[in-house]
C-alpha atoms as a PDB file:
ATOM      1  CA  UNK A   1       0.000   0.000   0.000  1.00  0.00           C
ATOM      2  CA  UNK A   2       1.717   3.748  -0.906  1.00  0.00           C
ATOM      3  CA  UNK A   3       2.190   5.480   2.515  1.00  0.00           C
ATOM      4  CA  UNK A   4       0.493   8.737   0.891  1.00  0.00           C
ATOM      5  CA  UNK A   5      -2.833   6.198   1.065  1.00  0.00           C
ATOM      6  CA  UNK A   6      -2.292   5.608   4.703  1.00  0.00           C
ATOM      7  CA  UNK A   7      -1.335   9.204   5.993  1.00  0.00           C
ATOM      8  CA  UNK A   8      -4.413  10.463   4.381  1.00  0.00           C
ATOM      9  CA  UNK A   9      -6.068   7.930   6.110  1.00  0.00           C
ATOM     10  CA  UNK A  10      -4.747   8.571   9.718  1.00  0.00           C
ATOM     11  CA  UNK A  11      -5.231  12.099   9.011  1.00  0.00           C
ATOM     12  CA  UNK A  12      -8.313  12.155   8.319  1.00  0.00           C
ATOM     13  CA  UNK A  13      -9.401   9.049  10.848  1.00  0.00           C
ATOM     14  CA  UNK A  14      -8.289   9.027  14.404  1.00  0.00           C
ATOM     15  CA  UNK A  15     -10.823   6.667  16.325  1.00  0.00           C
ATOM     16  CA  UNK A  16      -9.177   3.742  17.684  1.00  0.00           C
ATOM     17  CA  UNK A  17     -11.492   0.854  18.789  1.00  0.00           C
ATOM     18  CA  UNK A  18     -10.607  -2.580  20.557  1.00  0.00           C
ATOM     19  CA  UNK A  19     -13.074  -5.061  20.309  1.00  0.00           C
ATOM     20  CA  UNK A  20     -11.871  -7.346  23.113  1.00  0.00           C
ATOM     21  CA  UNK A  21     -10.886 -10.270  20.512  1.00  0.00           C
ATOM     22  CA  UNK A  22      -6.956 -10.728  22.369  1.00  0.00           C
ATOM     23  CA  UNK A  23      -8.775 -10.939  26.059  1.00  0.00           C
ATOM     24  CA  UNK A  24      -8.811 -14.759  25.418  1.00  0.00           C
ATOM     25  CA  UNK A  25      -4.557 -14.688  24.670  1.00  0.00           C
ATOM     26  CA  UNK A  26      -3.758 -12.770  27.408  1.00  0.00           C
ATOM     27  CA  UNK A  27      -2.674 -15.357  29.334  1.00  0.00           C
ATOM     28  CA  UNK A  28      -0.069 -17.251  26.403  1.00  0.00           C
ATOM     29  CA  UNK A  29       1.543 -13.986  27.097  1.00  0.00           C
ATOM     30  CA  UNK A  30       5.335 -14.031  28.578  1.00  0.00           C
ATOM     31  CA  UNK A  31       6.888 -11.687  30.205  1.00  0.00           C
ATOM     32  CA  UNK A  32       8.943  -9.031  27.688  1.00  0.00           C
ATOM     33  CA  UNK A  33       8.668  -6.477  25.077  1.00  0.00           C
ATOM     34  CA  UNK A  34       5.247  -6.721  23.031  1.00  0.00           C
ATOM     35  CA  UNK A  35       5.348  -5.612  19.147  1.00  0.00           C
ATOM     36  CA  UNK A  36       2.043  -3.868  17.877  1.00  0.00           C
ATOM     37  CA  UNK A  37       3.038  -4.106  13.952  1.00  0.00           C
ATOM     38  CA  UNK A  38       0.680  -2.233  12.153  1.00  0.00           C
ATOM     39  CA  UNK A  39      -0.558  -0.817  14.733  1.00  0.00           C
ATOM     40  CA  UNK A  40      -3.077   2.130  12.928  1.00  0.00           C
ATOM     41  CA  UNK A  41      -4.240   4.433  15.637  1.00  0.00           C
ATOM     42  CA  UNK A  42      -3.051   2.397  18.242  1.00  0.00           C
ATOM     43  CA  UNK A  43      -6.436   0.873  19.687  1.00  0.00           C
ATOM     44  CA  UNK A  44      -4.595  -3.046  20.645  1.00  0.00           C
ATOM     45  CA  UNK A  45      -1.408  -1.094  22.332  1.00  0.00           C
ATOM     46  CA  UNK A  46      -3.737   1.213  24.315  1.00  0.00           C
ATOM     47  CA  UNK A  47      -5.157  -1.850  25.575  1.00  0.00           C
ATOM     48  CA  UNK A  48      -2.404  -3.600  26.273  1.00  0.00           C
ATOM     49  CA  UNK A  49      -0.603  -0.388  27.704  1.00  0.00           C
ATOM     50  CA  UNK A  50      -3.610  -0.049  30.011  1.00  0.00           C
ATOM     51  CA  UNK A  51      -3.058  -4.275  31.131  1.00  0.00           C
ATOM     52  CA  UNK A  52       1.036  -2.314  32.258  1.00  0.00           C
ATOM     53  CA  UNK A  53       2.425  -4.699  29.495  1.00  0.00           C
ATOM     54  CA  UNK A  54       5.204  -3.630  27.927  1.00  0.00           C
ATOM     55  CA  UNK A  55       4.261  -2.475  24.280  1.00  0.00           C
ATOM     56  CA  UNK A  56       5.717  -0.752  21.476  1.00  0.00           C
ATOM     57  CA  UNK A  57       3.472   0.730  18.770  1.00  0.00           C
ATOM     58  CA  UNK A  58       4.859   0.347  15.418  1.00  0.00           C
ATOM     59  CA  UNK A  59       3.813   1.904  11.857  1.00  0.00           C
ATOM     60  CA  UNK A  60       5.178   3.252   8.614  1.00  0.00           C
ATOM     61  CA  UNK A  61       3.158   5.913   8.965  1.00  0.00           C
ATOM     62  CA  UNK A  62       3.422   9.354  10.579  1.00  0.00           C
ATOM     63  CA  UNK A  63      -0.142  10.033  11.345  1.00  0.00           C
ATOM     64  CA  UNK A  64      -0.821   6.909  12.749  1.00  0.00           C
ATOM     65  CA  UNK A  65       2.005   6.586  15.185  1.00  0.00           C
ATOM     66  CA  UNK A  66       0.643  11.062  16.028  1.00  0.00           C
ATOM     67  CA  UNK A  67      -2.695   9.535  16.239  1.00  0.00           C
ATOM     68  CA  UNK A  68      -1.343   6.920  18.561  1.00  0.00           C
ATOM     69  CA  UNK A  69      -0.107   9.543  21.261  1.00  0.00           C
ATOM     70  CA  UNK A  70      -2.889  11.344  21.108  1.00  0.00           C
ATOM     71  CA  UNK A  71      -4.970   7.983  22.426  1.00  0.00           C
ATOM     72  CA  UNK A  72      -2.284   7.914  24.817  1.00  0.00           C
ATOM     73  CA  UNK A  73       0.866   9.207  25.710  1.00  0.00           C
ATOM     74  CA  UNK A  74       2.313   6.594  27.367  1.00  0.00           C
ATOM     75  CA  UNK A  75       2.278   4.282  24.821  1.00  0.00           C
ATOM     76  CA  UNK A  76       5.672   3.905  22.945  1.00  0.00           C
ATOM     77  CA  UNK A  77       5.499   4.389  19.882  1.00  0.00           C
ATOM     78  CA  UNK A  78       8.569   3.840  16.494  1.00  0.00           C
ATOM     79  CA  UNK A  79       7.950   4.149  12.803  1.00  0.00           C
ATOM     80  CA  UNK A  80       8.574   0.573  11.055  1.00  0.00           C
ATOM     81  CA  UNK A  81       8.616  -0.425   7.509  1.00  0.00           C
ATOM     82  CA  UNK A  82       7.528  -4.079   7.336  1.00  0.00           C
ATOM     83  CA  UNK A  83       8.406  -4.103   3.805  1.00  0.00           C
ATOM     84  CA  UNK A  84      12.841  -3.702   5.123  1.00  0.00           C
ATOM     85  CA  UNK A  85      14.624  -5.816   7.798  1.00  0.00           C
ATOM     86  CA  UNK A  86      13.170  -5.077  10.885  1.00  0.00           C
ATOM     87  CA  UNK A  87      15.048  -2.670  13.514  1.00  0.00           C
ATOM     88  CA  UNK A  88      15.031  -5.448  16.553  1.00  0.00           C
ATOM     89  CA  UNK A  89      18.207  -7.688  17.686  1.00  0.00           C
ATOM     90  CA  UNK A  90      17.367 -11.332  17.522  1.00  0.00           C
ATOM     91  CA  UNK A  91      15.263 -13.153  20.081  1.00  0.00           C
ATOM     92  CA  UNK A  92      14.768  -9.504  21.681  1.00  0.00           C
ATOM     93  CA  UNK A  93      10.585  -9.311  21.534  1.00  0.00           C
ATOM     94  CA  UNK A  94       8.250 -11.989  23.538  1.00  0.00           C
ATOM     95  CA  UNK A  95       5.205 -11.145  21.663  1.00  0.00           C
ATOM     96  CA  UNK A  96       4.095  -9.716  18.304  1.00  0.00           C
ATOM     97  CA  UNK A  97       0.600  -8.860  17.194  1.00  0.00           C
ATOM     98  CA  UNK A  98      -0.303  -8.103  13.672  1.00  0.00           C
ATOM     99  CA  UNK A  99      -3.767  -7.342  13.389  1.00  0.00           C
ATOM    100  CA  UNK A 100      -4.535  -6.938   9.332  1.00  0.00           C
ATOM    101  CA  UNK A 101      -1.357  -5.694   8.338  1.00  0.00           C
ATOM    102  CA  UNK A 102       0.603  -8.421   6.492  1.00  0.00           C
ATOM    103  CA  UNK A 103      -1.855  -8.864   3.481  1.00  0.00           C
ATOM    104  CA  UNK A 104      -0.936  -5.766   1.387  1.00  0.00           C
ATOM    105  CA  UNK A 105       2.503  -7.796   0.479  1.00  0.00           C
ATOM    106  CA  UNK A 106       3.734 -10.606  -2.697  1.00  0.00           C
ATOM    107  CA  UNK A 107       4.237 -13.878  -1.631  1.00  0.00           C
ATOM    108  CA  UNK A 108       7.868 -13.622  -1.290  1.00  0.00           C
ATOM    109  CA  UNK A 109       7.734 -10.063   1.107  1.00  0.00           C
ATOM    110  CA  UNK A 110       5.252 -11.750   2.816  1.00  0.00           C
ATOM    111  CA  UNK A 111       7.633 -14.948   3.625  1.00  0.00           C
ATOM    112  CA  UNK A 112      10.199 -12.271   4.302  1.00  0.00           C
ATOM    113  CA  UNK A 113       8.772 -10.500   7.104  1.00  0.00           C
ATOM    114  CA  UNK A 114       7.479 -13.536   8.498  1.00  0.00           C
ATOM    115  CA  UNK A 115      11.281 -14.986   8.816  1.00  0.00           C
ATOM    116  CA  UNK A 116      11.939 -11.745  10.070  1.00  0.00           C
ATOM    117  CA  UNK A 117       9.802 -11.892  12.768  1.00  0.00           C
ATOM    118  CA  UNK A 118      10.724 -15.375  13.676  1.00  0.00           C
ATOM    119  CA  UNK A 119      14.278 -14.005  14.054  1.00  0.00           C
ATOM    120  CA  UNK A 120      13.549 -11.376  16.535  1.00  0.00           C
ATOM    121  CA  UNK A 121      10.879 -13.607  18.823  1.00  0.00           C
ATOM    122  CA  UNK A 122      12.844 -14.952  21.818  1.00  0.00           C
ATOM    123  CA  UNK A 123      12.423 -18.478  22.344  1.00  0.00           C
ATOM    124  CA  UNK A 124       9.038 -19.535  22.390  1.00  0.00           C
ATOM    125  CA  UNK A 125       7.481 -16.172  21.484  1.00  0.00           C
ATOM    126  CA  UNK A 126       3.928 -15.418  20.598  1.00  0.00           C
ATOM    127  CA  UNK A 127       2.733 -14.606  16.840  1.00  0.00           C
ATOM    128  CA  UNK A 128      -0.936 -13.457  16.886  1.00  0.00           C
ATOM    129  CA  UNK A 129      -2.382 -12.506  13.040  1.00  0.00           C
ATOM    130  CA  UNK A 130      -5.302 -11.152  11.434  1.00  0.00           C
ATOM    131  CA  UNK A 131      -5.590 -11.010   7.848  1.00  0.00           C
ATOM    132  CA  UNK A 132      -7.952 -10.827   5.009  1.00  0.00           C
ATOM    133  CA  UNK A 133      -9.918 -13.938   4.456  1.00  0.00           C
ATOM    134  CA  UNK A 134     -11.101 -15.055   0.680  1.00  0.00           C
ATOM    135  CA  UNK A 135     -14.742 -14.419   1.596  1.00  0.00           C
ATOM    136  CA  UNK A 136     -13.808 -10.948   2.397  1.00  0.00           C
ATOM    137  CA  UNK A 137     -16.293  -9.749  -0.044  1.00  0.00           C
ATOM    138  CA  UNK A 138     -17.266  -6.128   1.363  1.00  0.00           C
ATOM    139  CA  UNK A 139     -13.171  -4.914   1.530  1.00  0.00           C
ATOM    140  CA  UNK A 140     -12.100  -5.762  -1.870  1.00  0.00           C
ATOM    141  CA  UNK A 141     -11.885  -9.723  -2.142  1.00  0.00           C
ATOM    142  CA  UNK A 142     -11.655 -10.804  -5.755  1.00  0.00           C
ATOM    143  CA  UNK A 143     -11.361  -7.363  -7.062  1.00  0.00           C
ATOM    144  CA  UNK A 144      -8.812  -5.611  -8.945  1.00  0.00           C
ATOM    145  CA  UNK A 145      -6.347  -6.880 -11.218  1.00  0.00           C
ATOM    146  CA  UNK A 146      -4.675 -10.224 -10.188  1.00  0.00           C
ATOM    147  CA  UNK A 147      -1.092 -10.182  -9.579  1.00  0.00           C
ATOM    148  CA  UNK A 148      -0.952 -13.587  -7.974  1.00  0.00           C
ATOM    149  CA  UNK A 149      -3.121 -16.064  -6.189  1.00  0.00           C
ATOM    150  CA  UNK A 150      -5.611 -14.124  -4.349  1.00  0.00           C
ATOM    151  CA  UNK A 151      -3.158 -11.359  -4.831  1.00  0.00           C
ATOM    152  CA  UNK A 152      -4.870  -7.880  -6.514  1.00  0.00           C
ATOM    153  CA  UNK A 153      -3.853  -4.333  -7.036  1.00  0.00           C
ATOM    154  CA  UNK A 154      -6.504  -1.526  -7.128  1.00  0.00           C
ATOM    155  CA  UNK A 155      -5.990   2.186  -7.478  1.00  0.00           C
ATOM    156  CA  UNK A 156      -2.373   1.510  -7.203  1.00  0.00           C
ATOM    157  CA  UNK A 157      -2.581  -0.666  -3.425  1.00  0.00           C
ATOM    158  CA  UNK A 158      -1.955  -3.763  -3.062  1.00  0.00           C
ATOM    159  CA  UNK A 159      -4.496  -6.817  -1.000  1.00  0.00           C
ATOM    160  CA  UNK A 160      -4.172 -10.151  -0.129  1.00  0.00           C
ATOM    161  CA  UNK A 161      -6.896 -12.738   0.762  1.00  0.00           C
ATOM    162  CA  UNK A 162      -6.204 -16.225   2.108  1.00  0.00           C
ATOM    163  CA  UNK A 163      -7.711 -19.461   1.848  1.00  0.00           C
ATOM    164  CA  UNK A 164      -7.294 -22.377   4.553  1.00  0.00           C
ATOM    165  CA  UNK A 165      -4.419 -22.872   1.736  1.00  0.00           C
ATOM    166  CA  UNK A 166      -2.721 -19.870   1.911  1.00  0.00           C
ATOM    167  CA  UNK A 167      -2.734 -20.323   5.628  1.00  0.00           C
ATOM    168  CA  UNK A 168      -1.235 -23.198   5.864  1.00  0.00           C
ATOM    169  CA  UNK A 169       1.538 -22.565   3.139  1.00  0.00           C
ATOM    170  CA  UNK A 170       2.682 -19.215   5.230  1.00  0.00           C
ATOM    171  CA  UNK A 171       1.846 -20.231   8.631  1.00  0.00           C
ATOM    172  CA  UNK A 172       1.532 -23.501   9.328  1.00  0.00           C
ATOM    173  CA  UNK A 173       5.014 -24.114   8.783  1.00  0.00           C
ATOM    174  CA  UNK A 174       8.137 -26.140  10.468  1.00  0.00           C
ATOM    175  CA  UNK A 175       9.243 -22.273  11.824  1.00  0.00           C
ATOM    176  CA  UNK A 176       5.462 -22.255  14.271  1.00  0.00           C
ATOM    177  CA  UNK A 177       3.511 -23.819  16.513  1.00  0.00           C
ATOM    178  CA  UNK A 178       0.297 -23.852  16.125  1.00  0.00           C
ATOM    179  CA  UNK A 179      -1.838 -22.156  18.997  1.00  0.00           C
ATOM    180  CA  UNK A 180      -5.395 -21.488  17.428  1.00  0.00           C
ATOM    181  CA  UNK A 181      -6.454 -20.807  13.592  1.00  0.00           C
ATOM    182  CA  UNK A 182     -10.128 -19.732  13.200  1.00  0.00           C
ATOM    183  CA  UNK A 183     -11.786 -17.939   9.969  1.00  0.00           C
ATOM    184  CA  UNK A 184     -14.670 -15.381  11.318  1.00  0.00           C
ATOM    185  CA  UNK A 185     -16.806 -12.636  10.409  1.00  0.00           C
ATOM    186  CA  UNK A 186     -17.280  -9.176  12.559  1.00  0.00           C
ATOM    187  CA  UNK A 187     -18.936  -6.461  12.045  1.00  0.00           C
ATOM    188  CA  UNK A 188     -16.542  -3.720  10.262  1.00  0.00           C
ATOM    189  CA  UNK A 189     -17.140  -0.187   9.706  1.00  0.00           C
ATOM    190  CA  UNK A 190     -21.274  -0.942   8.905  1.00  0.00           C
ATOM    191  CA  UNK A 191     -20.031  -3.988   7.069  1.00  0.00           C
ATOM    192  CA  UNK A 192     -19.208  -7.905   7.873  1.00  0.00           C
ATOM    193  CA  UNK A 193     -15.525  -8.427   7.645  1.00  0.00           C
ATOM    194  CA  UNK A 194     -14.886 -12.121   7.430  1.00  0.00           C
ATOM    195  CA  UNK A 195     -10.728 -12.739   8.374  1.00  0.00           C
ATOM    196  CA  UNK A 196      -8.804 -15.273   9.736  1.00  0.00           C
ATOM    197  CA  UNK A 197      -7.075 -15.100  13.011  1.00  0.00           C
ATOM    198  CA  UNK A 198      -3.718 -17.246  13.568  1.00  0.00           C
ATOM    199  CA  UNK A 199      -2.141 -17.717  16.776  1.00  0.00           C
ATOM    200  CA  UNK A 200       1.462 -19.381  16.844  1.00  0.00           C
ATOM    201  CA  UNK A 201       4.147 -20.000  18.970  1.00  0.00           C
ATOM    202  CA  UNK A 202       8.128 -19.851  17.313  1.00  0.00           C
ATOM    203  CA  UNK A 203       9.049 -23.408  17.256  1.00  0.00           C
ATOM    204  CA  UNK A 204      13.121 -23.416  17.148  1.00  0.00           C
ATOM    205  CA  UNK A 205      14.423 -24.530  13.937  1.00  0.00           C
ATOM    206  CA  UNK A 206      17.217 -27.782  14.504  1.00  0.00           C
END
C-alpha cells in the first residue's frame, strides 16, 4: 500500500477501537517487550498499555504513530517499515501482534517479514495474526487486477486474501507452533468483515 494512502487515512481518521478479541490470549503472554506491527491508531497497544504490558506501537506511517499519542501518551510508539529488515536484535521481543497488516505484500515479502519476525521472537514467542480472508467480499476480495493467487492491485494498493491454503503454506510451517487458527466474520465499519485469526508460537528450527 503507498504510505500517501495511509497518511491520508490517519489524518483524516483518528478513532481507535478494541473489540476485546486478544482478552482470550492474554494469558499465552510471557513476560517481555510486546510488538504492535501495524498498529493504525493504536487501539490493541492502548489496551495492552492499560493491562502495564510492555508495548511498542509500530507503523510506517506518521499520522498513525501522532494519532497513537494522542490515544495515549504513554504508549511507545517507532515508525517501522515491514516491507525492510526489521530494527530489533534477535530473540529480543516476547510477543508480536499483527492485526490486518501483512496482506498488502507478494508472496515472497510476505515470507520475508514472516522470517523476520521469527528471528527477533525470543524463544518460544507469541505470533498473533489477522488477515484478510477469501470471503472478504465487502473490503475488496476478488477485485482488482490479479497479480498472484488471491493477490490484486486496485488504485495503485496492493491486498491479499487467504484461503485455509494460503494459511497453511505461510503459517503452518516447520518455523510455528500452532496455537489457534479460526476464519470469522465481525462487524466492520457498517459492514461484515470475514478474516482469519492465527495464533502461533516460534518453534526453534534444529
Amino acid at each position: 500500500m503507498t504510505k500517501n494512502y495511509w497518511e491520508a487515512i490517519y489524518h483524516s481518521e483518528k478513532t481507535a477501537e478494541y473489540d476485546g478479541w486478544l482478552d482470550e490470549f492474554l494469558p499465552q503472554f510471557s513476560e517481555g517487550k510486546i510488538l504492535d506491527l501495524g498498529c493504525g491508531n493504536g487501539g490493541v497497544s492502548d489496551f495492552l498499555e492499560g493491562q502495564g504490558l510492555d508495548v511498542l506501537a509500530c507503523d510506517f506511517s506518521d499520522e498513525a504513530l501522532k494519532n497513537c499519542s494522542l490515544l495515549n501518551p504513554h504508549i511507545k510508539t517507532q515508525k517501522v517499515d515491514l516491507r525492510i529488515p526489521l530494527p530489533f536484535a534477535d530473540q529480543s521481543v516476547s510477543t508480536v501482534i499483527t492485526q490486518l497488516s501483512l496482506h498488502y505484500f507478494s508472496s515472497a515479502l510476505t515470507e520475508k517479514i514472516l522470517q523476520e519476525i521469527w528471528r527477533i521472537l525470543s524463544v518460544d514467542g507469541l505470533l498473533i495474526v489477522c488477515v484478510n480472508s477469501t470471503k472478504d467480499i465487502h473490503f475488496g476480495a476478488g477485485q482488482g487486477e490479479k497479480i498472484e493467487r488471491n493477490f490484486y492491485s486496485k488504485n495503485g494498493n496492493t491486498k491479499r486474501f487467504f484461503d485455509e491454503e494460503m494459511v497453511q503454506q505461510f503459517f503452518l510451517t516447520e518455523n510455528w507452533k500452532k496455537i489457534s487458527v479460526k476464519e470469522q466474520t465481525k462487524s466492520r465499519f457498517n459492514n461484515k468483515k470475514t478474516f482469519w485469526e492465527i495464533v502461533l508460537r516460534k518453534r526453534e528450527n534444529k
